[in-house]
PDB file of N, CA and C in Angstrom:
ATOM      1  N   UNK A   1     194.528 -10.401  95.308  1.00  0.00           N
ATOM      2  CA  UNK A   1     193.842  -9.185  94.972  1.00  0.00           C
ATOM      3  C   UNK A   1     193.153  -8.615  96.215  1.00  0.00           C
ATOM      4  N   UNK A   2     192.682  -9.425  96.802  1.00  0.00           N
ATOM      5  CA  UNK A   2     191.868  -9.049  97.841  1.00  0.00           C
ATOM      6  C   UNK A   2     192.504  -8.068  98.977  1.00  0.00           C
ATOM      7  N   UNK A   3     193.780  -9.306  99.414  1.00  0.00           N
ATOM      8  CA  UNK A   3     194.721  -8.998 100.336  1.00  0.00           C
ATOM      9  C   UNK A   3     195.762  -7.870 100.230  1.00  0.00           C
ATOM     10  N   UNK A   4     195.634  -7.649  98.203  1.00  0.00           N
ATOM     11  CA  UNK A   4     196.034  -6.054  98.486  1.00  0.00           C
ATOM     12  C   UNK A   4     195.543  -4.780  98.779  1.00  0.00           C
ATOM     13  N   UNK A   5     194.206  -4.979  98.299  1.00  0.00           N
ATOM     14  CA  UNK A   5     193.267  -3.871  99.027  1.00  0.00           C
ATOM     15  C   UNK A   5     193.048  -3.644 100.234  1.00  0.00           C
ATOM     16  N   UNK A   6     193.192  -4.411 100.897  1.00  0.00           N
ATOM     17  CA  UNK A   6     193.097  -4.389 102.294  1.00  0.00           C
ATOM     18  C   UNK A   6     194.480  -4.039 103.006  1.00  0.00           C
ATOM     19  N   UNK A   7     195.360  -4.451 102.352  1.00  0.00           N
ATOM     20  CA  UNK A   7     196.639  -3.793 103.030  1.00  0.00           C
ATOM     21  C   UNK A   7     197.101  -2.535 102.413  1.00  0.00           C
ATOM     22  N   UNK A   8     195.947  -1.663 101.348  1.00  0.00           N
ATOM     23  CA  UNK A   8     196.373  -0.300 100.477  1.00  0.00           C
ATOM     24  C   UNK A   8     195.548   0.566 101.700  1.00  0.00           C
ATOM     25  N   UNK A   9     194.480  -0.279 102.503  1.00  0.00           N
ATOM     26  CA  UNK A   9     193.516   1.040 102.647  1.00  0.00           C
ATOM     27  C   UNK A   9     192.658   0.248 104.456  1.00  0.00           C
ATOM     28  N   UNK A  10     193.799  -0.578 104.934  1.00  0.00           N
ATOM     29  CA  UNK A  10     193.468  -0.903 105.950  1.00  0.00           C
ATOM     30  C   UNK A  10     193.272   0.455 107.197  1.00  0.00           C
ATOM     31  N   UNK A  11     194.022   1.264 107.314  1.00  0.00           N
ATOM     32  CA  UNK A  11     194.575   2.728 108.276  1.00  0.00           C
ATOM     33  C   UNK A  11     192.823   2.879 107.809  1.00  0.00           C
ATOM     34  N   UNK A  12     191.942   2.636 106.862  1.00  0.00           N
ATOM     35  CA  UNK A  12     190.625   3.720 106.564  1.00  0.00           C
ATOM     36  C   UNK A  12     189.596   3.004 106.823  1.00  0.00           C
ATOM     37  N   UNK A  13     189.561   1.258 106.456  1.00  0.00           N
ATOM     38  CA  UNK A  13     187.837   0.561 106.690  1.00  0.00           C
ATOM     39  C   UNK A  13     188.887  -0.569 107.392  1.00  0.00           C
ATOM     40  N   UNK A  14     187.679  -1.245 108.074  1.00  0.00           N
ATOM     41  CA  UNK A  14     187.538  -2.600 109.105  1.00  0.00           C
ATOM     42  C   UNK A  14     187.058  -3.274 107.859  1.00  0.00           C
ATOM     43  N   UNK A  15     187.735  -4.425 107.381  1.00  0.00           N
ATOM     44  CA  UNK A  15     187.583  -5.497 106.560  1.00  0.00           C
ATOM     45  C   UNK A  15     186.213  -6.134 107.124  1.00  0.00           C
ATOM     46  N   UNK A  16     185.081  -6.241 106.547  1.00  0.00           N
ATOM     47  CA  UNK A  16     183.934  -7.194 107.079  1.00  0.00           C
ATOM     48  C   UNK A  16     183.758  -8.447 106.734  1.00  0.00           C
ATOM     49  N   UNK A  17     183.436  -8.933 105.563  1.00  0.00           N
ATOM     50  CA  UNK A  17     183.124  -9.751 104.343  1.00  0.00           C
ATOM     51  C   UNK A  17     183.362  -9.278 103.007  1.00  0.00           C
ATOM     52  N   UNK A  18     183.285 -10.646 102.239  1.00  0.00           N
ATOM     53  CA  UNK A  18     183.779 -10.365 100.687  1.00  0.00           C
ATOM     54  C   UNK A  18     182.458 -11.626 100.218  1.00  0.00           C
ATOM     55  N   UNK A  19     182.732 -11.281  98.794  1.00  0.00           N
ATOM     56  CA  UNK A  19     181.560 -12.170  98.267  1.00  0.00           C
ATOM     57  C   UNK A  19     182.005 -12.027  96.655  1.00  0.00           C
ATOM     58  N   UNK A  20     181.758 -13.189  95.728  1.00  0.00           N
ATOM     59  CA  UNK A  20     182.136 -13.184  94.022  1.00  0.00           C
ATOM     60  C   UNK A  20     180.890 -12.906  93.617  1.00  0.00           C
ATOM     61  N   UNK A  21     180.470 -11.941  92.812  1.00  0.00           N
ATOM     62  CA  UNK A  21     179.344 -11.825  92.080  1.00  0.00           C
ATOM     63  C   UNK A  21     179.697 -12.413  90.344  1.00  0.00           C
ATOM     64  N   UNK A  22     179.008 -12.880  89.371  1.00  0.00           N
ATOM     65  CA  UNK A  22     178.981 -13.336  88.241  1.00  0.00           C
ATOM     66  C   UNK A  22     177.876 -12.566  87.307  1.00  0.00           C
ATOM     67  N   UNK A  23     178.266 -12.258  86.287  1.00  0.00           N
ATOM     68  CA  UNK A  23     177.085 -12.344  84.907  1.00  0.00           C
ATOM     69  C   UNK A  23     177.403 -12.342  84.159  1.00  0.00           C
ATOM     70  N   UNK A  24     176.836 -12.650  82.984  1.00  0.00           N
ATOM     71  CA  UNK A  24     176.539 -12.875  81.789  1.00  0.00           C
ATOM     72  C   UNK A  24     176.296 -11.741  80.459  1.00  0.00           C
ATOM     73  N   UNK A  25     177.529 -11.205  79.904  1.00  0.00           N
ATOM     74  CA  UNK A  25     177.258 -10.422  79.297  1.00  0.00           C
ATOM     75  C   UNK A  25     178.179 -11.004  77.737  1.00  0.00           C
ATOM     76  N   UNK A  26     177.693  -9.609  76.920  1.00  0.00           N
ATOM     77  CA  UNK A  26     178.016  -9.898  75.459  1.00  0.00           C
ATOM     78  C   UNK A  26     179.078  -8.697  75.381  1.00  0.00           C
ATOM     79  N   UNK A  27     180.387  -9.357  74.393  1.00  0.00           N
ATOM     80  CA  UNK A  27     181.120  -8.581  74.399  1.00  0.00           C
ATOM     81  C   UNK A  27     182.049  -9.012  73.171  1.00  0.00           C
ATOM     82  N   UNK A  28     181.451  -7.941  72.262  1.00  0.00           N
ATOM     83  CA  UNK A  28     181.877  -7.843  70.541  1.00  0.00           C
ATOM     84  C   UNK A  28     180.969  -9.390  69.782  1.00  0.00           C
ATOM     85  N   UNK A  29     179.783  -9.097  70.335  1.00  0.00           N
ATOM     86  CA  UNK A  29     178.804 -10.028  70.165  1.00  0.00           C
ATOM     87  C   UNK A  29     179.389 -11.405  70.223  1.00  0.00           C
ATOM     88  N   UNK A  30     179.995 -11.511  71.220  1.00  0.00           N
ATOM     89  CA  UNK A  30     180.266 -13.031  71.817  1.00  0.00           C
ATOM     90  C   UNK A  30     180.003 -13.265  73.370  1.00  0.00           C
ATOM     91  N   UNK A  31     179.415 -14.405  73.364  1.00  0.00           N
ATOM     92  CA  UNK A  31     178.832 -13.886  74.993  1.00  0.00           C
ATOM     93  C   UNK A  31     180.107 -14.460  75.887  1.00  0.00           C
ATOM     94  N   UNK A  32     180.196 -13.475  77.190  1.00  0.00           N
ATOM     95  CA  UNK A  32     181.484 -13.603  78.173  1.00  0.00           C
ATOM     96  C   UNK A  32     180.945 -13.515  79.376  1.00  0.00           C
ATOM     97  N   UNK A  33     181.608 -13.942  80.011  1.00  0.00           N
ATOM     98  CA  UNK A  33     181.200 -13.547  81.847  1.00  0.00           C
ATOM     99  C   UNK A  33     182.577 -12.515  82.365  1.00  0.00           C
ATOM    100  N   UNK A  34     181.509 -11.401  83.598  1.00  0.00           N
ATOM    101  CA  UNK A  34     182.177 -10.879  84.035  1.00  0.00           C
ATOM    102  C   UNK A  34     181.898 -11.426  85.579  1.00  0.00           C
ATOM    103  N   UNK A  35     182.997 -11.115  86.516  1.00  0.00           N
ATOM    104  CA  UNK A  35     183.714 -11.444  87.800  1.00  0.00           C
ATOM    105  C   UNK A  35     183.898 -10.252  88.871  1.00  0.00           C
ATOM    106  N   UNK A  36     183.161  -9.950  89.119  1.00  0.00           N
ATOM    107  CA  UNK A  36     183.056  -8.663  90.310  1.00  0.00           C
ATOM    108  C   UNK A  36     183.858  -9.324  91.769  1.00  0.00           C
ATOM    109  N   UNK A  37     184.479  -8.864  92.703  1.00  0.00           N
ATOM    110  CA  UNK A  37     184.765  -9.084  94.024  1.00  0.00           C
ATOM    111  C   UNK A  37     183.999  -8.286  94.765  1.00  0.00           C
ATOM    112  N   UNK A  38     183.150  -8.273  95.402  1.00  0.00           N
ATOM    113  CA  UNK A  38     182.355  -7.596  96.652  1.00  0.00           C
ATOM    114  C   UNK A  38     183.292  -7.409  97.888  1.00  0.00           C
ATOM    115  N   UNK A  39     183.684  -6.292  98.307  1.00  0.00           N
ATOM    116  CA  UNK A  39     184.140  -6.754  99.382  1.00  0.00           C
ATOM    117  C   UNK A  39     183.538  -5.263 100.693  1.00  0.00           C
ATOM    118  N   UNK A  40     182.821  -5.974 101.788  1.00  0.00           N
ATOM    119  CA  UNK A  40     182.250  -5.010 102.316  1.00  0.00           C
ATOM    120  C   UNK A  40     183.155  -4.833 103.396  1.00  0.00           C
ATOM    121  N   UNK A  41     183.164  -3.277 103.988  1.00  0.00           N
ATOM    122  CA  UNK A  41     183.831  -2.798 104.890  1.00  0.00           C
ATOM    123  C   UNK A  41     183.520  -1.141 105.542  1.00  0.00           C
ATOM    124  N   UNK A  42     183.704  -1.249 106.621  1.00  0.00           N
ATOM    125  CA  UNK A  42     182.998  -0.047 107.770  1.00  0.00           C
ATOM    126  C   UNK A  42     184.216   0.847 107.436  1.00  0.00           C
ATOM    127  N   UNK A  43     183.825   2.199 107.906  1.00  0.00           N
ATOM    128  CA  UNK A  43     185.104   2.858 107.973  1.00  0.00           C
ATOM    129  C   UNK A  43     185.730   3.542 109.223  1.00  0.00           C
ATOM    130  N   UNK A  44     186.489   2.996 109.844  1.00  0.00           N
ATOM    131  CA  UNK A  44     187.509   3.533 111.333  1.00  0.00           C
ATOM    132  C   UNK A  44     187.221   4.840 111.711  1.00  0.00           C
ATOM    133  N   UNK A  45     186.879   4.708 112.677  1.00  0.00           N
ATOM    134  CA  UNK A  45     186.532   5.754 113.274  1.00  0.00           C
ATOM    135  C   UNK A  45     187.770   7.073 113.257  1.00  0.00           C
ATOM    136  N   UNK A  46     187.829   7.794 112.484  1.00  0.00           N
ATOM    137  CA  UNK A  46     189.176   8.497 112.706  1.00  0.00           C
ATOM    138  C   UNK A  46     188.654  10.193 112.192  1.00  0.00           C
ATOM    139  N   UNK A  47     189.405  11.060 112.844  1.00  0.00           N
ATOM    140  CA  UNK A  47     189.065  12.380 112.946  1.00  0.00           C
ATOM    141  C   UNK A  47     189.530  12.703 111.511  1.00  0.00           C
ATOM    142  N   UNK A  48     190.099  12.059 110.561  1.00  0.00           N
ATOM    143  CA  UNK A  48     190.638  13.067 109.356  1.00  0.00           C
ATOM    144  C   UNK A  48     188.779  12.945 108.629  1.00  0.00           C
ATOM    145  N   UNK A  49     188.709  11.566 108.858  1.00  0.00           N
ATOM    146  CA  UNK A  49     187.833  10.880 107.772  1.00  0.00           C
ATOM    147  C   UNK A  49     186.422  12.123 108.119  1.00  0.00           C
ATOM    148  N   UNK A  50     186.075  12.818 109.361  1.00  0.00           N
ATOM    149  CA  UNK A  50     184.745  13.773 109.753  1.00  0.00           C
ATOM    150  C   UNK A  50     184.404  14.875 108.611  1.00  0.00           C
ATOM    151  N   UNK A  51     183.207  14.697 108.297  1.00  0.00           N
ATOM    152  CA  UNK A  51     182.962  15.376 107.368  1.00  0.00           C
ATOM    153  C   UNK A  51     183.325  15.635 106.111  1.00  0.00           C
ATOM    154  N   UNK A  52     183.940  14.397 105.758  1.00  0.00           N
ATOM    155  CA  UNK A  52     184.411  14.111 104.361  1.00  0.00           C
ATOM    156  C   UNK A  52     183.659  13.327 103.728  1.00  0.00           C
ATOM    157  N   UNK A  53     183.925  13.151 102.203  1.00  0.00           N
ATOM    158  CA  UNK A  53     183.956  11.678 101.551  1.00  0.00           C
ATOM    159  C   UNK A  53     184.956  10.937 101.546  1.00  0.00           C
ATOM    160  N   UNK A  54     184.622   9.707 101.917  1.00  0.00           N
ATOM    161  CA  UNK A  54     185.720   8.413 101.341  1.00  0.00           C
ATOM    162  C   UNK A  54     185.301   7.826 100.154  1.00  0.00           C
ATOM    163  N   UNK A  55     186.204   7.558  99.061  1.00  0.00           N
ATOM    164  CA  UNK A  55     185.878   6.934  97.813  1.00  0.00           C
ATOM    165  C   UNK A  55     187.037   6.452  97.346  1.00  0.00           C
ATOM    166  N   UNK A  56     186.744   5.067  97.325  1.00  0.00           N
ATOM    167  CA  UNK A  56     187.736   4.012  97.109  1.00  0.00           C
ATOM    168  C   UNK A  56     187.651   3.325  95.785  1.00  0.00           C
ATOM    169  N   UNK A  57     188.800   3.028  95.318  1.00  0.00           N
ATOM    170  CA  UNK A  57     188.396   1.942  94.310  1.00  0.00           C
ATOM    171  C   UNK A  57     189.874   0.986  94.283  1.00  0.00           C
ATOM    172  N   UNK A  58     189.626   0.009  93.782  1.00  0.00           N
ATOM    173  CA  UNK A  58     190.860  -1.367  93.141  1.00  0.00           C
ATOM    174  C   UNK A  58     190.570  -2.004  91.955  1.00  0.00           C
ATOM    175  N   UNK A  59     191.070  -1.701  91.027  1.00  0.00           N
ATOM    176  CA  UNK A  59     190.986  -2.500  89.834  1.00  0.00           C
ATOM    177  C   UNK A  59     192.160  -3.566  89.955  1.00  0.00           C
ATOM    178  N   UNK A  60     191.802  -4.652  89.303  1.00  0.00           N
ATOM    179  CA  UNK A  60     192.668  -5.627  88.689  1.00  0.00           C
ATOM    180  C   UNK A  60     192.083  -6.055  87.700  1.00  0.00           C
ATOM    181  N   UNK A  61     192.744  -6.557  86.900  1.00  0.00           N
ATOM    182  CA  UNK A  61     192.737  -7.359  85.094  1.00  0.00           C
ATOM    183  C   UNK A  61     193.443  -8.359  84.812  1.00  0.00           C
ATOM    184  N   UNK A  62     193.019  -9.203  84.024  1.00  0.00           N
ATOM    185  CA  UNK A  62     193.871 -10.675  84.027  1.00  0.00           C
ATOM    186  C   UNK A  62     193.470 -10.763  82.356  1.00  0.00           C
ATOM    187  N   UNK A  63     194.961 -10.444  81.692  1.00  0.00           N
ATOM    188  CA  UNK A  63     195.246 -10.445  80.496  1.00  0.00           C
ATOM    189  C   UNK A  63     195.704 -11.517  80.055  1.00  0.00           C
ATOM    190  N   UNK A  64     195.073 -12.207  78.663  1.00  0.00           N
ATOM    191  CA  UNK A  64     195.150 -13.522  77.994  1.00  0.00           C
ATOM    192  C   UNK A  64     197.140 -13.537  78.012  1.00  0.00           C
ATOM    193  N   UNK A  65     197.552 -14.530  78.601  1.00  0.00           N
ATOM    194  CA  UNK A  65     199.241 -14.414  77.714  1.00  0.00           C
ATOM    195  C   UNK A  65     199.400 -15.284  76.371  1.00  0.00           C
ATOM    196  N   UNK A  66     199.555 -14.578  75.243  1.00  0.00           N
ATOM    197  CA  UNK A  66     200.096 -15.158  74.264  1.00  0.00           C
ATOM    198  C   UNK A  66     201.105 -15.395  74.222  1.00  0.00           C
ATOM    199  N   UNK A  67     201.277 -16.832  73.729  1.00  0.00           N
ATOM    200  CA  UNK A  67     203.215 -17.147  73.768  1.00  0.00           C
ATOM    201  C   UNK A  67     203.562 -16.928  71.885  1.00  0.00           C
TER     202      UNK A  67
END
C-alpha cells in the first residue's frame, strides 16, 4: 500500500517517514479498531506545483473473504 502511493505521486512529494496510527471505535454498536497509515512527505520543488494546491489522497480496504 505504501509503496503504491509513493510510486502514484513520487514526480510531486519526497517520501519522509510513515507511521501506523490505531483507535478504538464503535461500529453498528460493536466495538472495532480502525488503522490509519501516516505517511509524511515534502513537496518537490517544481514550477507546475507554484501557486497552487496539492491535494492528495490513497484509499485502500481490506474486505472480509467469504468462502
Amino acid at each position: 500500500m505504501e509503496v503504491a502511493f509513493v510510486n502514484m505521486y513520487y514526480g510531486h512529494l519526497l517520501f519522509k517517514s510513515s507511521y501506523t496510527n490505531s483507535s478504538i471505535m464503535l461500529s453498528g454498536g460493536r466495538p472495532s479498531i480502525r488503522v490509519d497509515r501516516i505517511i509524511k512527505c515534502d513537496v518537490l520543488p517544481n514550477k507546475e506545483h507554484r501557486d497552487k494546491c496539492l491535494r492528495l489522497s490513497y484509499a485502500y480496504k481490506m474486505l472480509e473473504y467469504d468462502q
